[in-house]
C-alpha atoms as a PDB file:
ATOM      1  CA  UNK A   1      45.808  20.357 -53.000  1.00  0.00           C
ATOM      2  CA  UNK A   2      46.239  22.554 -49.767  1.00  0.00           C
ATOM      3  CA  UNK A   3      45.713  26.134 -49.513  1.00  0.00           C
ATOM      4  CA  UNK A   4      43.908  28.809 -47.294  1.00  0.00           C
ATOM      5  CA  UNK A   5      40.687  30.555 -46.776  1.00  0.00           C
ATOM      6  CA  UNK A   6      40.563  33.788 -48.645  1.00  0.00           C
ATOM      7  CA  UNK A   7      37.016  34.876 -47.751  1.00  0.00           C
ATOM      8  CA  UNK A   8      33.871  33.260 -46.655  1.00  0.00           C
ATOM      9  CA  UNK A   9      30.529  34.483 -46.833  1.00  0.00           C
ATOM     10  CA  UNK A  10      27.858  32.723 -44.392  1.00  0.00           C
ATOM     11  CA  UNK A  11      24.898  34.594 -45.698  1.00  0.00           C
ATOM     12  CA  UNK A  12      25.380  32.932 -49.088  1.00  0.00           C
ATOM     13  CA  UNK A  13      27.210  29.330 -47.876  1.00  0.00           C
ATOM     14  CA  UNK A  14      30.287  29.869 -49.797  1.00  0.00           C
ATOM     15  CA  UNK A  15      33.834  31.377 -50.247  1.00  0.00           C
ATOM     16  CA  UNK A  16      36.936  31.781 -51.925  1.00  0.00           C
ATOM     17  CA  UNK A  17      40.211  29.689 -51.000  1.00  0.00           C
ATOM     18  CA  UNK A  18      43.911  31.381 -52.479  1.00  0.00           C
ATOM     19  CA  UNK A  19      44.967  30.461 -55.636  1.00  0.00           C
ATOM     20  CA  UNK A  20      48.503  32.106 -55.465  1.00  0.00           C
ATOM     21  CA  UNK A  21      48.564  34.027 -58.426  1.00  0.00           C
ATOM     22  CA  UNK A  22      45.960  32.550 -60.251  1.00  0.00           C
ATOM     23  CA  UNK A  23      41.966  33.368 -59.551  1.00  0.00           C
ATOM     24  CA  UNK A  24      40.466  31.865 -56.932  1.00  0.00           C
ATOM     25  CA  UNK A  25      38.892  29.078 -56.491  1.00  0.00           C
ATOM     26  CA  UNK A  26      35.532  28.642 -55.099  1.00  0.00           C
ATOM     27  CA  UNK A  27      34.223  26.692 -52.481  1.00  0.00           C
ATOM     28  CA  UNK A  28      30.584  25.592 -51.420  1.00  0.00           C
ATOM     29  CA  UNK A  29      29.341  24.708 -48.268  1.00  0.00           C
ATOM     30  CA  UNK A  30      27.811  21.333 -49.655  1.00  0.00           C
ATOM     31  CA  UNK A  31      31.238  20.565 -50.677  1.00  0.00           C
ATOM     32  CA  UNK A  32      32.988  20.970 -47.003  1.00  0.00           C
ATOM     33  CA  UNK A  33      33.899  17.491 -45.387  1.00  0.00           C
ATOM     34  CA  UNK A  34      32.995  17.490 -41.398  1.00  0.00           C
ATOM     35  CA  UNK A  35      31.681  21.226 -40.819  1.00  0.00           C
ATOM     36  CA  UNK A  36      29.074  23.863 -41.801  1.00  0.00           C
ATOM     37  CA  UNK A  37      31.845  26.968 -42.530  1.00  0.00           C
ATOM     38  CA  UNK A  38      35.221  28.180 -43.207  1.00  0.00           C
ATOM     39  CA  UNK A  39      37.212  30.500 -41.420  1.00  0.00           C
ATOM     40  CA  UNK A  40      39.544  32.892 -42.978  1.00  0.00           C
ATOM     41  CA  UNK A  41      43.010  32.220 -42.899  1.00  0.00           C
ATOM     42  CA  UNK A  42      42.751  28.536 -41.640  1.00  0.00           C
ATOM     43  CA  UNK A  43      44.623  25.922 -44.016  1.00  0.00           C
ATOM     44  CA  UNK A  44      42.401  23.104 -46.293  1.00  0.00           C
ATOM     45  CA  UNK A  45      43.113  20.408 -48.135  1.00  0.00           C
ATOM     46  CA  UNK A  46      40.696  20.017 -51.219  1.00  0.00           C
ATOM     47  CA  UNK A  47      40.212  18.338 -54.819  1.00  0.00           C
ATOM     48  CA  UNK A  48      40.225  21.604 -57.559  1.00  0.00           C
ATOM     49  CA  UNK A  49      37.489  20.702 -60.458  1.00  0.00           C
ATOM     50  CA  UNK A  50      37.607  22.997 -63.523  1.00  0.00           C
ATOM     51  CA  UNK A  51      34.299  23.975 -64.630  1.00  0.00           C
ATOM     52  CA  UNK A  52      32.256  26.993 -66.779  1.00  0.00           C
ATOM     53  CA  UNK A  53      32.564  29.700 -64.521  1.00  0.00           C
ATOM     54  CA  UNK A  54      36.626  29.053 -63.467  1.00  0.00           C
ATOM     55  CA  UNK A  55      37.831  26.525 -60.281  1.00  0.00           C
ATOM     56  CA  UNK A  56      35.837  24.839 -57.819  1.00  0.00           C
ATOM     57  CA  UNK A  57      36.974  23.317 -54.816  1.00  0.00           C
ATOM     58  CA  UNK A  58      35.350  19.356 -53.513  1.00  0.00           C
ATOM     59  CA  UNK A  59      36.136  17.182 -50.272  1.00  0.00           C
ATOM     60  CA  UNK A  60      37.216  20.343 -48.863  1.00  0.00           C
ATOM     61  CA  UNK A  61      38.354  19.635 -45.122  1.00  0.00           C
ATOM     62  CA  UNK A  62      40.789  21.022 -42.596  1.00  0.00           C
ATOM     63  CA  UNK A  63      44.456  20.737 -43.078  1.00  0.00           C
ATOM     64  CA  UNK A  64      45.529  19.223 -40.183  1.00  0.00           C
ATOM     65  CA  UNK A  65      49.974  20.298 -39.997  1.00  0.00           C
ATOM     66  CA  UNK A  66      51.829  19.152 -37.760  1.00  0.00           C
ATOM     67  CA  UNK A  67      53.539  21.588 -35.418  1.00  0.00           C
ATOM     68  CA  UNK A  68      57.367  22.335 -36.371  1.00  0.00           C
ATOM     69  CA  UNK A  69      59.433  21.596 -33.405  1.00  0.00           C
ATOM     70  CA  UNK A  70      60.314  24.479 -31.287  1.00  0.00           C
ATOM     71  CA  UNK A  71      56.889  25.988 -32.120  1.00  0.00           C
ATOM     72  CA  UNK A  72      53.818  26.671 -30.070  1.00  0.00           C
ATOM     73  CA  UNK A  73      50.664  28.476 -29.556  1.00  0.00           C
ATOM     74  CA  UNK A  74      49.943  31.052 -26.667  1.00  0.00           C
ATOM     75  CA  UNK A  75      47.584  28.730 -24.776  1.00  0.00           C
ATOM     76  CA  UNK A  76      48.592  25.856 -22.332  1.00  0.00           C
ATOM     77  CA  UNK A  77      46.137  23.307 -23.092  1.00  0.00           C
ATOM     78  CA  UNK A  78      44.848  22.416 -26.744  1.00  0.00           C
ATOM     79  CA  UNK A  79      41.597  23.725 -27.786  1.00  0.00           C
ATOM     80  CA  UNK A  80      38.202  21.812 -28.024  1.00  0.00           C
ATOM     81  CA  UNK A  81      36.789  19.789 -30.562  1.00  0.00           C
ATOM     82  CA  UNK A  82      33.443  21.015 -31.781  1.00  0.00           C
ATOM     83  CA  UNK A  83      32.090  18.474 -34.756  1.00  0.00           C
ATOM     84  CA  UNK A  84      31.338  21.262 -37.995  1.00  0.00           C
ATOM     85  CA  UNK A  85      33.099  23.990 -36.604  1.00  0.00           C
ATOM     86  CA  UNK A  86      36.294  25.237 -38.295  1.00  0.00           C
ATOM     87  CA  UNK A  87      39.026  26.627 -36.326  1.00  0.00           C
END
């Protein structure tokens, strides 16, 4: 599945990623694939488990999209990689 980051809260290693117009779906840091936090608004790719307390989120990891043509970002070069950071 593929969604985004609704919140994330470092203090307590988790978060909440959009469910449309369902409830959200949680996310824990033990369950991220490659870094130590989300940020909000970035795009993931994830398995959704269902279990007592609603929708959890595993293998959660950064959606990586390609660009549509005819788009681009405000900066001239790309930006740099920083292993368990999300951008």
């Amino acid at each position: 599945m593929q969604t985004i980051v609704k919140k994330w809260f470092r203090d307590k290693d988790s978060g909440f990623l959009d469910n449309g117009g369902g409830p959200d779906i949680m996310v824990r840091k033990a369950d991220l694939v490659i870094c130590m936090f989300l940020k909000v608004g970035v795009t993931v790719e994830f398995e959704c488990h269902p279990v007592k307390q609603g929708l959890i989120a595993k293998k959660v990891k950064l959606s990586h999209q390609k660009k549509l043509k005819g788009q681009h970002n405000g900066n001239q070069g790309t930006k740099e990689f920083r292993p368990g950071v999300m951008t």
